[in-house]
PDB file of N, CA and C in Angstrom:
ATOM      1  N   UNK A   1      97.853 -33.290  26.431  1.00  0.00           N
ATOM      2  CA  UNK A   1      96.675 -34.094  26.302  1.00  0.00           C
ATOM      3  C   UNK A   1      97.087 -35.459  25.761  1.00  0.00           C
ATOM      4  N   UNK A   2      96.560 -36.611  26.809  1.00  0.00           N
ATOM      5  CA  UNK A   2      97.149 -38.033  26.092  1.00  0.00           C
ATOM      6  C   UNK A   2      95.979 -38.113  24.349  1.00  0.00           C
ATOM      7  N   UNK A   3      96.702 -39.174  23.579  1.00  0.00           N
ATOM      8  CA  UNK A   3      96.068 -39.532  22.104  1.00  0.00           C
ATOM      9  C   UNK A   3      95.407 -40.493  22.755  1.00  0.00           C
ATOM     10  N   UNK A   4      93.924 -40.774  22.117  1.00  0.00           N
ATOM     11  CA  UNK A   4      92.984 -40.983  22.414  1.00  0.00           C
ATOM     12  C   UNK A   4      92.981 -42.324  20.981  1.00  0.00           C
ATOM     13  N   UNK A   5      92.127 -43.154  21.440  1.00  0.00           N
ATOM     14  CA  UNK A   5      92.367 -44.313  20.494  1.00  0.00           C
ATOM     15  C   UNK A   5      92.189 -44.199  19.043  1.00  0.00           C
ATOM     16  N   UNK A   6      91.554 -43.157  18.789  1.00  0.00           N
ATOM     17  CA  UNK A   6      90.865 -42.751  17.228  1.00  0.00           C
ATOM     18  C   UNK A   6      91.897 -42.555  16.439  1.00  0.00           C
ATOM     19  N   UNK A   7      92.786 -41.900  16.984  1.00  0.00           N
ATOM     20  CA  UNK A   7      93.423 -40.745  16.568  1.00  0.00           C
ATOM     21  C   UNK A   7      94.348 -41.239  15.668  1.00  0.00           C
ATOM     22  N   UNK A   8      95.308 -42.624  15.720  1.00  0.00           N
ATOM     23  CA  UNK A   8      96.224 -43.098  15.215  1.00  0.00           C
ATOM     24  C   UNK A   8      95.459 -43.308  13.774  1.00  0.00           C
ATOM     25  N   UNK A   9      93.954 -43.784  14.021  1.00  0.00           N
ATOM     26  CA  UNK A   9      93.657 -44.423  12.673  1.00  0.00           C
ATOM     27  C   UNK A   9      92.602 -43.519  12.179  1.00  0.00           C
ATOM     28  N   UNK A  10      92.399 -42.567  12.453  1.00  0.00           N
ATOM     29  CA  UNK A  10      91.648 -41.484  11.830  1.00  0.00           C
ATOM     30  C   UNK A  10      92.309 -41.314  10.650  1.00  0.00           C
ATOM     31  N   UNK A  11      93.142 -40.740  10.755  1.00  0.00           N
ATOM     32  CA  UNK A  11      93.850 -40.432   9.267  1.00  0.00           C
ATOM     33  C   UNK A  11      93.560 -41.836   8.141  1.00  0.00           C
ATOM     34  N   UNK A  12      94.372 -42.651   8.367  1.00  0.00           N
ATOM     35  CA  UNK A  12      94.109 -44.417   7.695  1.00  0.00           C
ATOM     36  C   UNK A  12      92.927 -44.386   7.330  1.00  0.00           C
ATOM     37  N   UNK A  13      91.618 -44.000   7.998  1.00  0.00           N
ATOM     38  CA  UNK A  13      90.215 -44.183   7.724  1.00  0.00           C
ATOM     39  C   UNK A  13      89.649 -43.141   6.529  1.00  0.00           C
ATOM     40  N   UNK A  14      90.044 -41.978   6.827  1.00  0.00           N
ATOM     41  CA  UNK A  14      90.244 -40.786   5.502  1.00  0.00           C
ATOM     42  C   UNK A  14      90.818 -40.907   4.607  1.00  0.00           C
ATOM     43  N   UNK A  15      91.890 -41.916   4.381  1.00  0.00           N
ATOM     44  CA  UNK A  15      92.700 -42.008   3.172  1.00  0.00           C
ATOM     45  C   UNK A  15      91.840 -43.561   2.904  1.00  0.00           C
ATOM     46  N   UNK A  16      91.420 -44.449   3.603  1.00  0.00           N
ATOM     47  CA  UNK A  16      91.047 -45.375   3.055  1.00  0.00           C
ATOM     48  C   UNK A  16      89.661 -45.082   2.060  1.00  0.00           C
ATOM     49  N   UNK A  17      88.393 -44.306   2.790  1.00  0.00           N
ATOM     50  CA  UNK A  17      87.382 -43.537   2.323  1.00  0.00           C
ATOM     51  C   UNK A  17      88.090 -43.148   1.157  1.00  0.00           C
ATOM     52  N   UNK A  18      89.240 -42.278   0.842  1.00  0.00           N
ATOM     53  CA  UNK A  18      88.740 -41.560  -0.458  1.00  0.00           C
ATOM     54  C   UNK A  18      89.228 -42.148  -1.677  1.00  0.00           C
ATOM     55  N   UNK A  19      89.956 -43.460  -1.284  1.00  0.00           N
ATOM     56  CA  UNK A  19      90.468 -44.549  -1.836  1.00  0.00           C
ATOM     57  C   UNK A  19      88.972 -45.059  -2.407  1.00  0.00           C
ATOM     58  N   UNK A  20      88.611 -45.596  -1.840  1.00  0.00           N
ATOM     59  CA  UNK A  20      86.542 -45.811  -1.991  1.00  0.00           C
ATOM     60  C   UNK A  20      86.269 -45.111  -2.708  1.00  0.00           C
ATOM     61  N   UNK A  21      85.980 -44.231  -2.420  1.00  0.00           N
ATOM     62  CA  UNK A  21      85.165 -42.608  -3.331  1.00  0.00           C
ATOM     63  C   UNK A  21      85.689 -42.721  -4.777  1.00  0.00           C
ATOM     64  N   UNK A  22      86.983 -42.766  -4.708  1.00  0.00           N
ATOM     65  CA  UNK A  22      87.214 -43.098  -6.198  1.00  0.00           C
ATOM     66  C   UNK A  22      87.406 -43.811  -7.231  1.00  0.00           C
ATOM     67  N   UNK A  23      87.689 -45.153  -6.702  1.00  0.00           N
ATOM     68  CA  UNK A  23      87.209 -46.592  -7.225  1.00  0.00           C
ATOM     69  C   UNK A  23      85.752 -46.281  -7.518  1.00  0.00           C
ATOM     70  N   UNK A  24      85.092 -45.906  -6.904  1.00  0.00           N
ATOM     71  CA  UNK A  24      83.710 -45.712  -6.727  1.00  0.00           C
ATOM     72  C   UNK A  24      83.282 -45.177  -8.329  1.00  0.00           C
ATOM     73  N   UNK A  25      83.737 -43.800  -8.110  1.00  0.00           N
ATOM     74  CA  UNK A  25      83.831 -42.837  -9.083  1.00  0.00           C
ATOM     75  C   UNK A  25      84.573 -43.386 -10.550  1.00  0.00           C
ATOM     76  N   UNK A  26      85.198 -43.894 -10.754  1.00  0.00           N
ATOM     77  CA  UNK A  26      86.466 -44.565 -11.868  1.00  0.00           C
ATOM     78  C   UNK A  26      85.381 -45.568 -12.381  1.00  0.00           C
ATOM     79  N   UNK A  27      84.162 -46.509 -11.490  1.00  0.00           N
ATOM     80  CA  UNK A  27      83.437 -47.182 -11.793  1.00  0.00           C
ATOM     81  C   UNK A  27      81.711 -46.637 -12.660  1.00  0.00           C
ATOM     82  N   UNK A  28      81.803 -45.548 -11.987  1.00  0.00           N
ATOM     83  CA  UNK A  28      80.381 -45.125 -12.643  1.00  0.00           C
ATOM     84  C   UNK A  28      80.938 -43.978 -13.900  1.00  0.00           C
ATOM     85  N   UNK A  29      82.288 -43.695 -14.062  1.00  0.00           N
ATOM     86  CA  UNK A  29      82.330 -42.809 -14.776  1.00  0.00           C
ATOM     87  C   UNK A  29      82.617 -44.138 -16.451  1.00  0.00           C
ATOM     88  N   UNK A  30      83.437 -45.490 -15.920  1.00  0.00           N
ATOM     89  CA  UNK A  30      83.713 -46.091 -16.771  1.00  0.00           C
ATOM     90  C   UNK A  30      81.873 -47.074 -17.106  1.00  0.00           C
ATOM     91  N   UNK A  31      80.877 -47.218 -16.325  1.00  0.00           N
ATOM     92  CA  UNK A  31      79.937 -47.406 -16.624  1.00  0.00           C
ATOM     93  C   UNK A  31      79.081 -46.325 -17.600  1.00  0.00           C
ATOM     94  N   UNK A  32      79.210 -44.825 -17.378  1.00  0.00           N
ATOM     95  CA  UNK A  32      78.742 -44.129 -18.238  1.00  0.00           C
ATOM     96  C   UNK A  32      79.545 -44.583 -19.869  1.00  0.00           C
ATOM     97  N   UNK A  33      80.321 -44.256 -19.887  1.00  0.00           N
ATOM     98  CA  UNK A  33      80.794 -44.402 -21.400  1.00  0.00           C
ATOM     99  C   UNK A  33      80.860 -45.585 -22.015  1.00  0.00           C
ATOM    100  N   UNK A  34      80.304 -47.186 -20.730  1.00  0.00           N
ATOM    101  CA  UNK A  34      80.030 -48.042 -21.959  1.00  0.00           C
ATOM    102  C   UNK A  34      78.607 -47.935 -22.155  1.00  0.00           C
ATOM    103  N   UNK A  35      77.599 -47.184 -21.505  1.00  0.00           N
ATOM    104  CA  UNK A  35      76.063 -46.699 -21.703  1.00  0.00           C
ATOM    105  C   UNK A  35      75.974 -46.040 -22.949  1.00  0.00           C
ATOM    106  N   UNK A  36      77.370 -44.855 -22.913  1.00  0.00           N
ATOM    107  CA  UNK A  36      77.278 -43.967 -24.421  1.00  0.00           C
ATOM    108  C   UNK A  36      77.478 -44.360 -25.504  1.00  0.00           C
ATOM    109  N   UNK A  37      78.492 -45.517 -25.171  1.00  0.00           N
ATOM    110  CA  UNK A  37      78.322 -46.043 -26.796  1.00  0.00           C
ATOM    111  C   UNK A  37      78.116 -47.126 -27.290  1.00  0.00           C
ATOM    112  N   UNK A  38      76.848 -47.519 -26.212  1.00  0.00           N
ATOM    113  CA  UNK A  38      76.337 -48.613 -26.450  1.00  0.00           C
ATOM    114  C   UNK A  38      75.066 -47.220 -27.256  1.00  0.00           C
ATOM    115  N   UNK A  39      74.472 -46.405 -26.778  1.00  0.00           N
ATOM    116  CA  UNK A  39      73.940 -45.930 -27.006  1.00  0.00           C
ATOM    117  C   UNK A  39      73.773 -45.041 -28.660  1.00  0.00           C
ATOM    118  N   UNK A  40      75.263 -44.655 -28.727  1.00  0.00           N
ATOM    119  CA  UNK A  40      75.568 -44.001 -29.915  1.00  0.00           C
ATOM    120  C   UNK A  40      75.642 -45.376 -30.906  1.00  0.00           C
ATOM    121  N   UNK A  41      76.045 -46.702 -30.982  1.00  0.00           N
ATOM    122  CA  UNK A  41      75.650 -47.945 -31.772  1.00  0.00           C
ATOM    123  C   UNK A  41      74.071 -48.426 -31.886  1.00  0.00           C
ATOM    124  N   UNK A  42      73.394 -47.933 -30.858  1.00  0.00           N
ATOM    125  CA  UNK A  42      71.890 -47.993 -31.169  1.00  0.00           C
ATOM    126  C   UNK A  42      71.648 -47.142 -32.095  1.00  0.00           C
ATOM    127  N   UNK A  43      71.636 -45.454 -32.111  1.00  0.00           N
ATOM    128  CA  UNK A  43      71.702 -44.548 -32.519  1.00  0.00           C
ATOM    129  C   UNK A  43      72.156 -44.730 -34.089  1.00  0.00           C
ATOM    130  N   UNK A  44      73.368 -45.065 -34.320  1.00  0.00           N
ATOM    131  CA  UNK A  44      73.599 -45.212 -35.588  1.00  0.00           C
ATOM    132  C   UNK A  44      73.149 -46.448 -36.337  1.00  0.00           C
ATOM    133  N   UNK A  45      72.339 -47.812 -35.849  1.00  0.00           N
ATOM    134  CA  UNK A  45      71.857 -48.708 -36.352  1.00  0.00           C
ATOM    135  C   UNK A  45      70.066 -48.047 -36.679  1.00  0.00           C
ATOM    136  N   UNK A  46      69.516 -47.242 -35.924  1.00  0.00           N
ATOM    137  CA  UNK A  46      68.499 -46.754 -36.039  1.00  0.00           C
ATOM    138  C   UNK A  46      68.179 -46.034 -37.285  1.00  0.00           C
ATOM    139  N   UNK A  47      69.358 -45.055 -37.495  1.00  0.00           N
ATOM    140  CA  UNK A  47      69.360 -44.369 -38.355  1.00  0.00           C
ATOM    141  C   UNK A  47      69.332 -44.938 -39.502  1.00  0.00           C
ATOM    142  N   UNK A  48      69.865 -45.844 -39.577  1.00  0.00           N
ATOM    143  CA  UNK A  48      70.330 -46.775 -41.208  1.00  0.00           C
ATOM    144  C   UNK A  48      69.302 -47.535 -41.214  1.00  0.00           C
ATOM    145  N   UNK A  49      68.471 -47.601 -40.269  1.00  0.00           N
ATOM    146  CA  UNK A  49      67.005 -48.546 -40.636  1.00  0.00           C
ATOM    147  C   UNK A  49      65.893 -47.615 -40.735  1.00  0.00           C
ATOM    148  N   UNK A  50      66.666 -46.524 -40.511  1.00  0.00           N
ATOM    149  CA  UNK A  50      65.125 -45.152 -40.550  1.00  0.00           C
ATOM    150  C   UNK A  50      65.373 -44.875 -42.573  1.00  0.00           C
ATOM    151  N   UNK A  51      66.973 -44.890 -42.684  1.00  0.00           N
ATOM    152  CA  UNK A  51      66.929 -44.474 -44.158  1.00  0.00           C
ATOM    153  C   UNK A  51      66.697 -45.285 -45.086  1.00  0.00           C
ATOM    154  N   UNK A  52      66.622 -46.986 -44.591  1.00  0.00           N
ATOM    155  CA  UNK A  52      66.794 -47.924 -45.436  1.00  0.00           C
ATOM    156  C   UNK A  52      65.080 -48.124 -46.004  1.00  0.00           C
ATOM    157  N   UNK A  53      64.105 -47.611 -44.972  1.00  0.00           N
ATOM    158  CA  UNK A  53      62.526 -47.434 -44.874  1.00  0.00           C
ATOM    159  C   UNK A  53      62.355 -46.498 -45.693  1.00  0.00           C
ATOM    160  N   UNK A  54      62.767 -45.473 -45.558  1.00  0.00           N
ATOM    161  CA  UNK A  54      62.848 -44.363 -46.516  1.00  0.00           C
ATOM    162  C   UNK A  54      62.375 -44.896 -47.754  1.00  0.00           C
ATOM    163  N   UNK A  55      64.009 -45.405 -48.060  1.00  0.00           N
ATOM    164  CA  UNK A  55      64.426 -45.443 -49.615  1.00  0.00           C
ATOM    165  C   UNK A  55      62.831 -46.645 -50.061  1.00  0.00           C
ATOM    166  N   UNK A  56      62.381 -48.087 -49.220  1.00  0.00           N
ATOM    167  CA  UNK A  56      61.971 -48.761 -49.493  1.00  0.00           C
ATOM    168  C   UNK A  56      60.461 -47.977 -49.141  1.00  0.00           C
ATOM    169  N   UNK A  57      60.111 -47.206 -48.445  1.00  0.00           N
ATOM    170  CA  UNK A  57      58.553 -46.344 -48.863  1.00  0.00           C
ATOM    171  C   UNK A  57      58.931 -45.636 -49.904  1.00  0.00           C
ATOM    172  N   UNK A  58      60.032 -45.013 -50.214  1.00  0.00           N
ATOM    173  CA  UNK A  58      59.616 -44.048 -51.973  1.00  0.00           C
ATOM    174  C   UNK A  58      59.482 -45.149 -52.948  1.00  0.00           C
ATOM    175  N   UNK A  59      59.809 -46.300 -53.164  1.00  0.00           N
ATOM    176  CA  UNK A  59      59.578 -47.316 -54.477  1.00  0.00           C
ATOM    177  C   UNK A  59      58.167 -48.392 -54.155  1.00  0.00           C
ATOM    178  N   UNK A  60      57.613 -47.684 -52.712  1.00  0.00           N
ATOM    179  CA  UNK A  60      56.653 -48.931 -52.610  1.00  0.00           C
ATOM    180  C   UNK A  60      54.973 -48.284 -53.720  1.00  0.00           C
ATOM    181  N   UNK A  61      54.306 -49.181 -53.685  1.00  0.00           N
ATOM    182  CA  UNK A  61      53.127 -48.952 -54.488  1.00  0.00           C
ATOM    183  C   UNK A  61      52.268 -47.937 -53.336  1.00  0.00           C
ATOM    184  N   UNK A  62      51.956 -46.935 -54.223  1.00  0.00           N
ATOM    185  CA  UNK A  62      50.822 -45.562 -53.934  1.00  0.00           C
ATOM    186  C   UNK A  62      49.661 -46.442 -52.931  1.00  0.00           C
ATOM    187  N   UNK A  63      49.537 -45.302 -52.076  1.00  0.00           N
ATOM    188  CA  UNK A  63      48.663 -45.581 -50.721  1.00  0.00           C
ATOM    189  C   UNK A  63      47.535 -45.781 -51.575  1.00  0.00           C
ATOM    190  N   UNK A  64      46.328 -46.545 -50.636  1.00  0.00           N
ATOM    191  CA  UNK A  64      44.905 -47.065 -50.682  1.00  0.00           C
ATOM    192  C   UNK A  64      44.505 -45.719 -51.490  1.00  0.00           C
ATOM    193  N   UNK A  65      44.956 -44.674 -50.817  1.00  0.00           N
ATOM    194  CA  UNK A  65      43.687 -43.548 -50.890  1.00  0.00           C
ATOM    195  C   UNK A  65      43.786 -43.423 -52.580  1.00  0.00           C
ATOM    196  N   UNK A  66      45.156 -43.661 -53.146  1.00  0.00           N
ATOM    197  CA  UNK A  66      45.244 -43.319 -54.302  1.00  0.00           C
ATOM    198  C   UNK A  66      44.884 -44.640 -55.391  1.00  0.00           C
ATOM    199  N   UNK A  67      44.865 -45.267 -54.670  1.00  0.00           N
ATOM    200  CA  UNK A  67      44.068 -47.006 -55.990  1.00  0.00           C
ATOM    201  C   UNK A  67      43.141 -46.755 -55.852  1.00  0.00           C
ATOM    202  N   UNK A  68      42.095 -46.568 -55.197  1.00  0.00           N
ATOM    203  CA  UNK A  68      40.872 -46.898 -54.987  1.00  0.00           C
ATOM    204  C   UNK A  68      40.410 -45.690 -56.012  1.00  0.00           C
ATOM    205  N   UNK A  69      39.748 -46.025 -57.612  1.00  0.00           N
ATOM    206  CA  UNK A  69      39.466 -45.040 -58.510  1.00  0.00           C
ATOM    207  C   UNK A  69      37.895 -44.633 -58.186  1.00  0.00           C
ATOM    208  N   UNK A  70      37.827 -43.532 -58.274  1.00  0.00           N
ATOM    209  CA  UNK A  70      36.370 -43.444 -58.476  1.00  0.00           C
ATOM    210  C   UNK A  70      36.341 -42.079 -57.006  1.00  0.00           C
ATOM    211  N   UNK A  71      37.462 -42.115 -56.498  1.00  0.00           N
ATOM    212  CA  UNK A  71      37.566 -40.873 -55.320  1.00  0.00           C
ATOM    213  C   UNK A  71      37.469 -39.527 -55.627  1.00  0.00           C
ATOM    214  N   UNK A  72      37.643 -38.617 -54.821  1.00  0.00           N
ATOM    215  CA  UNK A  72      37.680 -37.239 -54.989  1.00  0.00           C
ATOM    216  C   UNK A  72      39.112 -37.094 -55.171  1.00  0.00           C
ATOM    217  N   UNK A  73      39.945 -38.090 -54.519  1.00  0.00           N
ATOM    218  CA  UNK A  73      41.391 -37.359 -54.551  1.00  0.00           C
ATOM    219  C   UNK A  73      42.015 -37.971 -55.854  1.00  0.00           C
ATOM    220  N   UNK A  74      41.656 -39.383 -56.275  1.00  0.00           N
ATOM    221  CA  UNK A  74      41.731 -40.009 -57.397  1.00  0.00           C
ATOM    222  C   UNK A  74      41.340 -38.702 -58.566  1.00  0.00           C
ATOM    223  N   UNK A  75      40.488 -38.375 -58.393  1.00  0.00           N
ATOM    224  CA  UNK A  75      40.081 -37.088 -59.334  1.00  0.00           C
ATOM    225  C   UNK A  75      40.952 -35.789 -59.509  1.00  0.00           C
ATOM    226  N   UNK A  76      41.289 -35.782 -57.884  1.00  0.00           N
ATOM    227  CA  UNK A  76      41.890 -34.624 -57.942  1.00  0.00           C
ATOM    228  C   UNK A  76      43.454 -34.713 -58.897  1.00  0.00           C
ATOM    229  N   UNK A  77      43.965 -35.658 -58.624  1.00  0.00           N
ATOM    230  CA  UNK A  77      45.157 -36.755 -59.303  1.00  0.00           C
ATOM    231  C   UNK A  77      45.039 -36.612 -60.406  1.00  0.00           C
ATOM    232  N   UNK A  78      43.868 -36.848 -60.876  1.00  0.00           N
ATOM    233  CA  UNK A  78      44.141 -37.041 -62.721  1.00  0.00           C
ATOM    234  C   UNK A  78      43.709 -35.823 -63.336  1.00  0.00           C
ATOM    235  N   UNK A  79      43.374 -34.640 -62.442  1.00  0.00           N
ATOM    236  CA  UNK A  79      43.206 -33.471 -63.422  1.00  0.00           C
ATOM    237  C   UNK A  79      44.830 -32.933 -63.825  1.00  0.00           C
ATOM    238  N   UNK A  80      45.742 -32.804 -62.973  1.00  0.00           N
ATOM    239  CA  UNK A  80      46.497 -32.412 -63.402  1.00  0.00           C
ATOM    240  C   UNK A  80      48.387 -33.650 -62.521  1.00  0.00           C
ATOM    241  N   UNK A  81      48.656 -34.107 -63.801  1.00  0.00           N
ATOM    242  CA  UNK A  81      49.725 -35.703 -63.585  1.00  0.00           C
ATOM    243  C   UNK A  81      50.720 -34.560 -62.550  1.00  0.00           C
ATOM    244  N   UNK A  82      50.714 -33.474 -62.680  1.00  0.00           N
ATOM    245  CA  UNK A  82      52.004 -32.841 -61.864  1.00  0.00           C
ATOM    246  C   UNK A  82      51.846 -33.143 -60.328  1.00  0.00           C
ATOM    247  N   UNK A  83      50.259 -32.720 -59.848  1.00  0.00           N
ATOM    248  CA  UNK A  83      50.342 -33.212 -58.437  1.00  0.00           C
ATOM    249  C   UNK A  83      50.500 -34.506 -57.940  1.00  0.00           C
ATOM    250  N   UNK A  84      50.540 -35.605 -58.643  1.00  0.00           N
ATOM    251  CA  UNK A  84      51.315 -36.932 -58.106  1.00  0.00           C
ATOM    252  C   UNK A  84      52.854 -36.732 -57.791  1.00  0.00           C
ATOM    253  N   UNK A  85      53.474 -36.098 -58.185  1.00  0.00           N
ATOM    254  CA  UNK A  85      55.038 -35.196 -57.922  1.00  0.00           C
ATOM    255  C   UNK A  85      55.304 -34.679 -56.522  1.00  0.00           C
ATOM    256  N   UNK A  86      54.597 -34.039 -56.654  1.00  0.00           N
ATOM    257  CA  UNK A  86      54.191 -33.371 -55.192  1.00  0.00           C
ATOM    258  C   UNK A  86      54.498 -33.999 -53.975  1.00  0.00           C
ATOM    259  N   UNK A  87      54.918 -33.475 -53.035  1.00  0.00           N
ATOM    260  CA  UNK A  87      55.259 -33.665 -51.544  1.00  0.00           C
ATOM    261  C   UNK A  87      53.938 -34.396 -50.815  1.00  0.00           C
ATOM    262  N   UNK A  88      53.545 -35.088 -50.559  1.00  0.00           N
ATOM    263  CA  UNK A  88      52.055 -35.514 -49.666  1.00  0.00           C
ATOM    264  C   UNK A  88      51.589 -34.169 -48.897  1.00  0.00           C
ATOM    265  N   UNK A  89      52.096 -33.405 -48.098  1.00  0.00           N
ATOM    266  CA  UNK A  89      52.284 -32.269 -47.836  1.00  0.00           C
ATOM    267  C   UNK A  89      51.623 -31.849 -48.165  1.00  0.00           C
ATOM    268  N   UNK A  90      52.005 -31.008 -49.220  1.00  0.00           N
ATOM    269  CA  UNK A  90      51.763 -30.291 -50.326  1.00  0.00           C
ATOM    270  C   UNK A  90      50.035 -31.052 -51.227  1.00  0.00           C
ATOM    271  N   UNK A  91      50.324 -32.184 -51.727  1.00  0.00           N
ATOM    272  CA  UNK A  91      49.362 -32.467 -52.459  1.00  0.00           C
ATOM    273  C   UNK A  91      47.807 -32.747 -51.058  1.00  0.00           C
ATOM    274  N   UNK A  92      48.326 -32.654 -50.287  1.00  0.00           N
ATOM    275  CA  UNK A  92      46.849 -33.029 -49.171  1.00  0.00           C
ATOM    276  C   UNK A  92      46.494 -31.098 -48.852  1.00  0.00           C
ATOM    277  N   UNK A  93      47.765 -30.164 -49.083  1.00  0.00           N
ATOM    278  CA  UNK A  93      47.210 -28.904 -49.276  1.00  0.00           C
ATOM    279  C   UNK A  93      45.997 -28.700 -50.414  1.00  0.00           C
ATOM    280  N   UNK A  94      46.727 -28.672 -50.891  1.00  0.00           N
ATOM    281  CA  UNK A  94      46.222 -28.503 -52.711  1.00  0.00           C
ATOM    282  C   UNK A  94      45.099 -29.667 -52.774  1.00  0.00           C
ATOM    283  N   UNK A  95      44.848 -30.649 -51.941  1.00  0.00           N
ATOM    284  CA  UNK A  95      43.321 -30.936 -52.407  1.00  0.00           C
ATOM    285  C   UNK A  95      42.445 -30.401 -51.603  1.00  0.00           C
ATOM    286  N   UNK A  96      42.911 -30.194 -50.340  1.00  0.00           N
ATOM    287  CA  UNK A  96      41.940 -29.308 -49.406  1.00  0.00           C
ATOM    288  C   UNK A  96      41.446 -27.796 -50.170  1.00  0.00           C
ATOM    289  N   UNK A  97      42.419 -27.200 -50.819  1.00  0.00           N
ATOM    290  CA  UNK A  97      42.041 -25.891 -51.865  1.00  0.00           C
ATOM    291  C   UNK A  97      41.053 -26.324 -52.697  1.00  0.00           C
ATOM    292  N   UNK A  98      41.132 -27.711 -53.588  1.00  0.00           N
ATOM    293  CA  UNK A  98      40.334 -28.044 -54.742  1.00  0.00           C
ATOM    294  C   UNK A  98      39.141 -28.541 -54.406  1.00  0.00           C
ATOM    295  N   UNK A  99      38.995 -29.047 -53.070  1.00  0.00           N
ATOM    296  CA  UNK A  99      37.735 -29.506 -52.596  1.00  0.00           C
ATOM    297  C   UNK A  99      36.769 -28.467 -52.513  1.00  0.00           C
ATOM    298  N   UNK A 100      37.702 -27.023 -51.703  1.00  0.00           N
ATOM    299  CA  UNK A 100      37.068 -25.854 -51.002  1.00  0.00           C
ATOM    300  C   UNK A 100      36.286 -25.077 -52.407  1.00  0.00           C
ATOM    301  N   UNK A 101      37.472 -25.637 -53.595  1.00  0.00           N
ATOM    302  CA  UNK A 101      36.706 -24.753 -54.910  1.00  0.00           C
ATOM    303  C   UNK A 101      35.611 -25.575 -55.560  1.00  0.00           C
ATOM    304  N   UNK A 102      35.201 -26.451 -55.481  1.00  0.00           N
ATOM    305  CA  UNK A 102      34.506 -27.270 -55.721  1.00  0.00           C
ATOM    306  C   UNK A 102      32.895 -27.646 -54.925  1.00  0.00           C
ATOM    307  N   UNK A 103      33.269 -26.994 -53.780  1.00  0.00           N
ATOM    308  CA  UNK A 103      32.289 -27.299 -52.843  1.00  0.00           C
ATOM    309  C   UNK A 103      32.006 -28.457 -52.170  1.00  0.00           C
ATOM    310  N   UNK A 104      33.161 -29.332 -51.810  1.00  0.00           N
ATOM    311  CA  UNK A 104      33.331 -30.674 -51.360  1.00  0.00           C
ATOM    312  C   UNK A 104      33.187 -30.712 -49.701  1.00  0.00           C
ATOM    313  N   UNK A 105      33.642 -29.227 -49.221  1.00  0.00           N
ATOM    314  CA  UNK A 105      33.902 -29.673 -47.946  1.00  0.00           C
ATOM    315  C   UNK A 105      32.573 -29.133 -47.079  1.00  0.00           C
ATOM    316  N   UNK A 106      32.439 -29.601 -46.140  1.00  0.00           N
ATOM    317  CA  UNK A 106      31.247 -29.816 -45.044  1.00  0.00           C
ATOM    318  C   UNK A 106      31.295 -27.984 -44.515  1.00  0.00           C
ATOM    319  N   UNK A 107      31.958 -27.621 -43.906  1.00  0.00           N
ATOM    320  CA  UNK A 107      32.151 -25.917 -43.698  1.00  0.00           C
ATOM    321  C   UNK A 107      31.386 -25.120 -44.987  1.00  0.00           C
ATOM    322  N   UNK A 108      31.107 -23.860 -44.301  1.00  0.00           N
ATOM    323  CA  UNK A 108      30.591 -22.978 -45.188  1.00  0.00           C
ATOM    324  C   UNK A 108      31.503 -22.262 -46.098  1.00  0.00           C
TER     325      UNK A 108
END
């Protein structure tokens, strides 16, 4: 059977392709890892501004709910100085209990 015109450069065309394919590949794999740590430098600048908020909400001055004297929770506050200690959590539990003993809340 005579070779047919393809044939010489078929091969050349398969090796050139996978030459491609992996430049290709070498490019999106070296694009992922400057994504990751561009990503992991977001990540760790986030964090240090999530803790730096932190630290600067525990020293800031007590929420509205707690200046404003003359409240139920203001009340609830000064019966006993320990629940200003308390977790917000915790102390928005414990006034929902003191309301319920009191007869504050709208439910039966």
């Amino acid at each position: 059977m005579p070779p047919t015109a393809f044939e010489p450069s078929f091969p050349f065309a398969i090796t050139l392709l996978c030459y491609v394919a992996t430049a290709t590949l070498v490019l999106i794999l070296g694009t992922l890892i400057l994504i990751n740590s561009k990503l992991t430098a977001l990540s760790a600048k986030l964090s240090r501004t999530a803790r730096a908020a932190k630290v600067e909400h525990a020293d800031a001055a007590p929420g509205s709910v707690e200046v404003h004297s003359g409240t139920h929770f203001e009340e609830f506050l000064n019966e006993d100085p320990e629940r200003r200690r308390l977790v917000k959590k915790e102390q928005f539990k414990a006034y929902r209990a003191w309301r319920s003993e009191k007869g504050l809340n709208w439910s039966k």
